[in-house]
N, C-alpha and C. Protein backbone atom coordinates (compact mmCIF):
# COMPACT_ATOMS: atom_id res chain seq x y z
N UNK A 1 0.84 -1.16 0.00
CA UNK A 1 0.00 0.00 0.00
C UNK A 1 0.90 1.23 0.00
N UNK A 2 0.48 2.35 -0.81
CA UNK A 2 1.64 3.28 -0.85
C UNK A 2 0.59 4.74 -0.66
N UNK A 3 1.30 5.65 -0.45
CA UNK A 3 0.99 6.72 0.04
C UNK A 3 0.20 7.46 -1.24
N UNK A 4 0.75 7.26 -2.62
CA UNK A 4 -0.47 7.67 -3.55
C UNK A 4 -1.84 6.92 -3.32
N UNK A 5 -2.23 5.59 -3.19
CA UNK A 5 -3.16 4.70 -2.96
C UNK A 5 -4.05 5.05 -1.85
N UNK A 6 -3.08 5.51 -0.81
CA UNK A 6 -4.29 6.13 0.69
C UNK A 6 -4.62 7.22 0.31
N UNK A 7 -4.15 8.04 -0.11
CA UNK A 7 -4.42 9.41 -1.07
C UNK A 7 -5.60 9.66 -2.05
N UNK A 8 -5.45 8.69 -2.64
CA UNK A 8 -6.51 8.35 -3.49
C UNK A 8 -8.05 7.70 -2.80
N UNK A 9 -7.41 7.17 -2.37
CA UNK A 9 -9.23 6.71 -1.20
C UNK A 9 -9.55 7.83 -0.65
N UNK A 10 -8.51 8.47 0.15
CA UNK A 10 -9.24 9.80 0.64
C UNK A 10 -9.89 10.56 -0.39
N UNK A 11 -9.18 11.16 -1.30
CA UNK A 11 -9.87 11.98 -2.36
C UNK A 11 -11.32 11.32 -3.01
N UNK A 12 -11.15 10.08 -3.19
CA UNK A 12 -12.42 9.70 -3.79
C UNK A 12 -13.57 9.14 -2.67
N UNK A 13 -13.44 9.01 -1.50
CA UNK A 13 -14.25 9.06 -0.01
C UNK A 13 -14.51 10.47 -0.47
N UNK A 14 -13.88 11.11 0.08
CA UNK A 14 -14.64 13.03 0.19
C UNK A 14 -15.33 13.21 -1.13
N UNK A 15 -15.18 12.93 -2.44
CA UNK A 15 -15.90 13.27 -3.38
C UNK A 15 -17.09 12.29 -3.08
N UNK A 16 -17.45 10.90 -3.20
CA UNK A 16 -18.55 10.42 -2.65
C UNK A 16 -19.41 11.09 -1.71
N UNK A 17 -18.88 11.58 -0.38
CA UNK A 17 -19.61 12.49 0.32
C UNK A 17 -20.16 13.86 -0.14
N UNK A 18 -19.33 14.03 -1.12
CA UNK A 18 -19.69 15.26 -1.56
C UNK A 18 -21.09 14.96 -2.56
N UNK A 19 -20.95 13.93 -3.10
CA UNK A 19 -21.90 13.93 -4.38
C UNK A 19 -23.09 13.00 -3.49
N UNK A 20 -23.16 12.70 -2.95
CA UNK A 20 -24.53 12.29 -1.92
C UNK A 20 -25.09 13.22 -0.98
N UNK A 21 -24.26 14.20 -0.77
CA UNK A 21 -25.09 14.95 0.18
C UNK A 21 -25.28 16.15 -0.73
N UNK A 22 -24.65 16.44 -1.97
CA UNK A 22 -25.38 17.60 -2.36
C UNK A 22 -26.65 17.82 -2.81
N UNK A 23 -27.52 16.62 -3.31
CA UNK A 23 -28.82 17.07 -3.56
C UNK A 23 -29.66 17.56 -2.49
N UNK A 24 -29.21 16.97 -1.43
CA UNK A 24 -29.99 17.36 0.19
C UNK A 24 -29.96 18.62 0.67
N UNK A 25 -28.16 18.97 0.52
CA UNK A 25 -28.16 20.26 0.69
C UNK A 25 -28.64 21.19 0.15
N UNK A 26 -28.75 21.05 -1.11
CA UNK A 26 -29.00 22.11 -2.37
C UNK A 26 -30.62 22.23 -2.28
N UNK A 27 -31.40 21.23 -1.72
CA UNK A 27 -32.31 21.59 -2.27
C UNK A 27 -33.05 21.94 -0.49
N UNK A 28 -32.42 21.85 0.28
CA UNK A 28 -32.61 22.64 1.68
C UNK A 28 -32.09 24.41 1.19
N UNK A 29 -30.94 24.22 0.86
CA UNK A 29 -30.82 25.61 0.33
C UNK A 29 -31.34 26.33 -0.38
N UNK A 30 -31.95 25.88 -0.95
CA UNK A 30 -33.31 26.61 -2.02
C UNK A 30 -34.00 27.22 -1.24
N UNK A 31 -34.79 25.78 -0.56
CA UNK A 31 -36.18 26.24 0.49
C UNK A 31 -36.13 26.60 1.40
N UNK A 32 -34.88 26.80 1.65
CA UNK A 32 -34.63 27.81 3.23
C UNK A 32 -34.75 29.35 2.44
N UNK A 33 -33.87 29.61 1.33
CA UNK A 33 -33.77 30.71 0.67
C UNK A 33 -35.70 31.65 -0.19
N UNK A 34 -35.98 30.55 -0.43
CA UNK A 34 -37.54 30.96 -1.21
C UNK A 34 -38.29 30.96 0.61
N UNK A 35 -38.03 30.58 1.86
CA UNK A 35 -38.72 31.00 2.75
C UNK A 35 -38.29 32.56 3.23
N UNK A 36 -36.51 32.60 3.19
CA UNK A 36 -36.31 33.97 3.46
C UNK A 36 -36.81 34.89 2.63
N UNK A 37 -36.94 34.50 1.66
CA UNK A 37 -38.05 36.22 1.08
C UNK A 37 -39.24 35.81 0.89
N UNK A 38 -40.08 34.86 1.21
CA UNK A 38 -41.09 35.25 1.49
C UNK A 38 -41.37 35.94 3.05
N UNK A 39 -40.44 35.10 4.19
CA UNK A 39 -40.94 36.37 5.44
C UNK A 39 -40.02 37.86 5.02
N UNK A 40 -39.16 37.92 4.23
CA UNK A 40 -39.03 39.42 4.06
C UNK A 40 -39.71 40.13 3.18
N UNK A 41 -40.37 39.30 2.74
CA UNK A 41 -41.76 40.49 1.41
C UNK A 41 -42.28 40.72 2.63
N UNK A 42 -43.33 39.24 3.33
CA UNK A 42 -44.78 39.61 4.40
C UNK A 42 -44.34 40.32 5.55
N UNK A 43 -42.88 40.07 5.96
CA UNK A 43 -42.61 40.66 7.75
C UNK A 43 -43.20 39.88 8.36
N UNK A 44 -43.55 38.36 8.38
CA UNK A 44 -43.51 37.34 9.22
C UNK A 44 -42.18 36.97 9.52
N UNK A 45 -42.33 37.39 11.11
CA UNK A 45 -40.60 37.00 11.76
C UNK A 45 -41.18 35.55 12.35
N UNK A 46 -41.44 34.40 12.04
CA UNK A 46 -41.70 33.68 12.98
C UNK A 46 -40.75 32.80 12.69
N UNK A 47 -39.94 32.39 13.72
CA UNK A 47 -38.65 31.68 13.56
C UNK A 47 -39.09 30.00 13.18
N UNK A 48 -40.26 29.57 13.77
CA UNK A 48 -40.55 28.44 13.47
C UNK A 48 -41.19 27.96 12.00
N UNK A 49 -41.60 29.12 11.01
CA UNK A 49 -41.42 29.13 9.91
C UNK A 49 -40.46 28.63 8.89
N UNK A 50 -39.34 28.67 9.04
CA UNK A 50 -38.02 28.57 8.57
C UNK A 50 -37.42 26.94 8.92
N UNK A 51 -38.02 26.27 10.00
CA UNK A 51 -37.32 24.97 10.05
C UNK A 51 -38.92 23.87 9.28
N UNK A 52 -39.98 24.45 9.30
CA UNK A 52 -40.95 23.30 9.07
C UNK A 52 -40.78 23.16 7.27
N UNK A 53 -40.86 23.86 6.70
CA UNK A 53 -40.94 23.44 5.07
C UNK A 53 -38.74 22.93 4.81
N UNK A 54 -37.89 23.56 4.99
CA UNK A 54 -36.55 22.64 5.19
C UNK A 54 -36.78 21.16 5.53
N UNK A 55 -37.58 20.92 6.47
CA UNK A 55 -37.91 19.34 7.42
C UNK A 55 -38.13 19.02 5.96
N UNK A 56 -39.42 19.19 5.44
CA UNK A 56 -40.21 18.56 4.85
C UNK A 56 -39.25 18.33 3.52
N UNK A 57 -38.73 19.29 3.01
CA UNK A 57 -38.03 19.13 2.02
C UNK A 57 -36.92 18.12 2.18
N UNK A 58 -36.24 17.90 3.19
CA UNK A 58 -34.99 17.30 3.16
C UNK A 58 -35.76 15.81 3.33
N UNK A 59 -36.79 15.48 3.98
CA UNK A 59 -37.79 14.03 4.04
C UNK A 59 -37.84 13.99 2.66
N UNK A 60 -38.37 14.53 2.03
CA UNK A 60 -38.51 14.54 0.38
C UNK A 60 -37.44 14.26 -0.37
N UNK A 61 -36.23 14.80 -0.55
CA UNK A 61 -34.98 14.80 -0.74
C UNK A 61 -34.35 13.03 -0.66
N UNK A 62 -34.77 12.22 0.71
CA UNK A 62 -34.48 11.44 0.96
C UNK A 62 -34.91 10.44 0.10
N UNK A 63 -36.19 10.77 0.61
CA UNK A 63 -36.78 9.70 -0.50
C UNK A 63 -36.76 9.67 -2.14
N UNK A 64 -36.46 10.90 -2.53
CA UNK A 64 -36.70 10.99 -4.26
C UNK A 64 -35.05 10.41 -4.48
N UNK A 65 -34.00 11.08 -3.62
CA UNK A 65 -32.61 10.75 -4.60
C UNK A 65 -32.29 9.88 -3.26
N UNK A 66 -33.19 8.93 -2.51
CA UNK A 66 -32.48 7.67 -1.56
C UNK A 66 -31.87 6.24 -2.85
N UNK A 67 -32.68 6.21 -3.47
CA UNK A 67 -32.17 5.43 -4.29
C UNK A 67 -30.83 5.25 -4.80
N UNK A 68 -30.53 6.29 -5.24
CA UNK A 68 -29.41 7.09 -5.95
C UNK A 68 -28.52 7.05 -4.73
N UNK A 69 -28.57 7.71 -3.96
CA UNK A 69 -27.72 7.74 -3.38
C UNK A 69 -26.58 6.29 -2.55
N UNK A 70 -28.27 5.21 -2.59
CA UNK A 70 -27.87 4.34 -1.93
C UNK A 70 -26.74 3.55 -2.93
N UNK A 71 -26.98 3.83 -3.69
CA UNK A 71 -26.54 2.93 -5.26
C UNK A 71 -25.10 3.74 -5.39
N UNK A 72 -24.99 4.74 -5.01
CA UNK A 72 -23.61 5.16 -5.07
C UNK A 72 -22.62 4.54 -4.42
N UNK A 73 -23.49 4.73 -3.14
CA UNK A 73 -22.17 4.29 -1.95
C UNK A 73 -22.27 2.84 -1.50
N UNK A 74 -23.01 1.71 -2.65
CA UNK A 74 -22.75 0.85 -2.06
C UNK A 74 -22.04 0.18 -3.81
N UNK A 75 -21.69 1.17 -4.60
CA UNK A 75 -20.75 0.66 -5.64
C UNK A 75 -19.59 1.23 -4.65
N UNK A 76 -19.30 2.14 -4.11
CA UNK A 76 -17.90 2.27 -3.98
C UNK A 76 -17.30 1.47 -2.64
N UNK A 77 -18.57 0.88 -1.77
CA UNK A 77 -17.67 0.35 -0.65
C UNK A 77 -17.67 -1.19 -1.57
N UNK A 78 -18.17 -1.70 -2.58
CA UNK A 78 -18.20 -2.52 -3.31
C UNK A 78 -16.52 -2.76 -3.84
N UNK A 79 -16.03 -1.28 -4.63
CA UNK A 79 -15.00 -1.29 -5.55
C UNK A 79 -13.85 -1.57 -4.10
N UNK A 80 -14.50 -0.71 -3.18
CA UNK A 80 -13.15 -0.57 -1.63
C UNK A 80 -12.79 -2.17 -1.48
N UNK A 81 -14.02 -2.65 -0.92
CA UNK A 81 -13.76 -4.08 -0.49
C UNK A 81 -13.54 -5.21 -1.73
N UNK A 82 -13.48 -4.79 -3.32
CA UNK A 82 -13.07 -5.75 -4.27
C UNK A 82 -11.24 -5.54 -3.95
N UNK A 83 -10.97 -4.17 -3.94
CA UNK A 83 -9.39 -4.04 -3.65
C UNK A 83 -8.66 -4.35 -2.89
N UNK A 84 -9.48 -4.67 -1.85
CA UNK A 84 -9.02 -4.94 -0.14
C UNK A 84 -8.10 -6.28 -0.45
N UNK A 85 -8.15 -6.84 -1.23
CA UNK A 85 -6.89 -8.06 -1.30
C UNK A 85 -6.00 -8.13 -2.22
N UNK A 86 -5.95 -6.58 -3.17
CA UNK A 86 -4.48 -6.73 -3.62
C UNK A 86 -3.62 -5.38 -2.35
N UNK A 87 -4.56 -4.72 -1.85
CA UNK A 87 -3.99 -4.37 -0.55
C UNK A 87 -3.17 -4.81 0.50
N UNK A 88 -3.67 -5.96 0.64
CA UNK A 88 -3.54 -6.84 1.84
C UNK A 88 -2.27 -7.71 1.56
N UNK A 89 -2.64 -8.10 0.03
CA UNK A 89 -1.35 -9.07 -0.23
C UNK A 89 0.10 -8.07 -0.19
């Protein structure tokens, strides 16, 4: 095992994380953002405004790209653990 090889798992671990959690994020970031101007058009300060449609969205999120997502990360702990024995040897 050589120091490019651990290098490389790291880099492609953090990009996996990256590409599974961005639809979640992105699309919390939307609907957090389309709630901030709607309470800054109306001047509804109600703080509990701002976490109930995020909830709902990120439940949504789960379920529309769970598939996807699951299918990602179980090719790559797939490809991890096919390598794990020219590692080892």
């Amino acid at each position: 095992m050589t120091e490019g090889y651990i290098i490389e798992l790291g880099r492609e671990a953090l990009w996996i994380v990256l590409l599974v959690s961005a639809p979640i994020l992105g699309l919390s970031l939307l609907v957090g953002l389309a709630v901030s101007i709607f309470q800054a058009t109306t001047q509804i300060q109600e703080q509990t405004l701002a976490f109930v449609p995020k909830i709902i969205a990120v439940l949504v999120a789960v379920v529309v790209f769970g598939p996807w997502m699951l299918k990602v990360m179980s090719d790559y702990t797939t490809r991890l653990l096919g390598s794990l024995y020219t590692v080892v040897r």
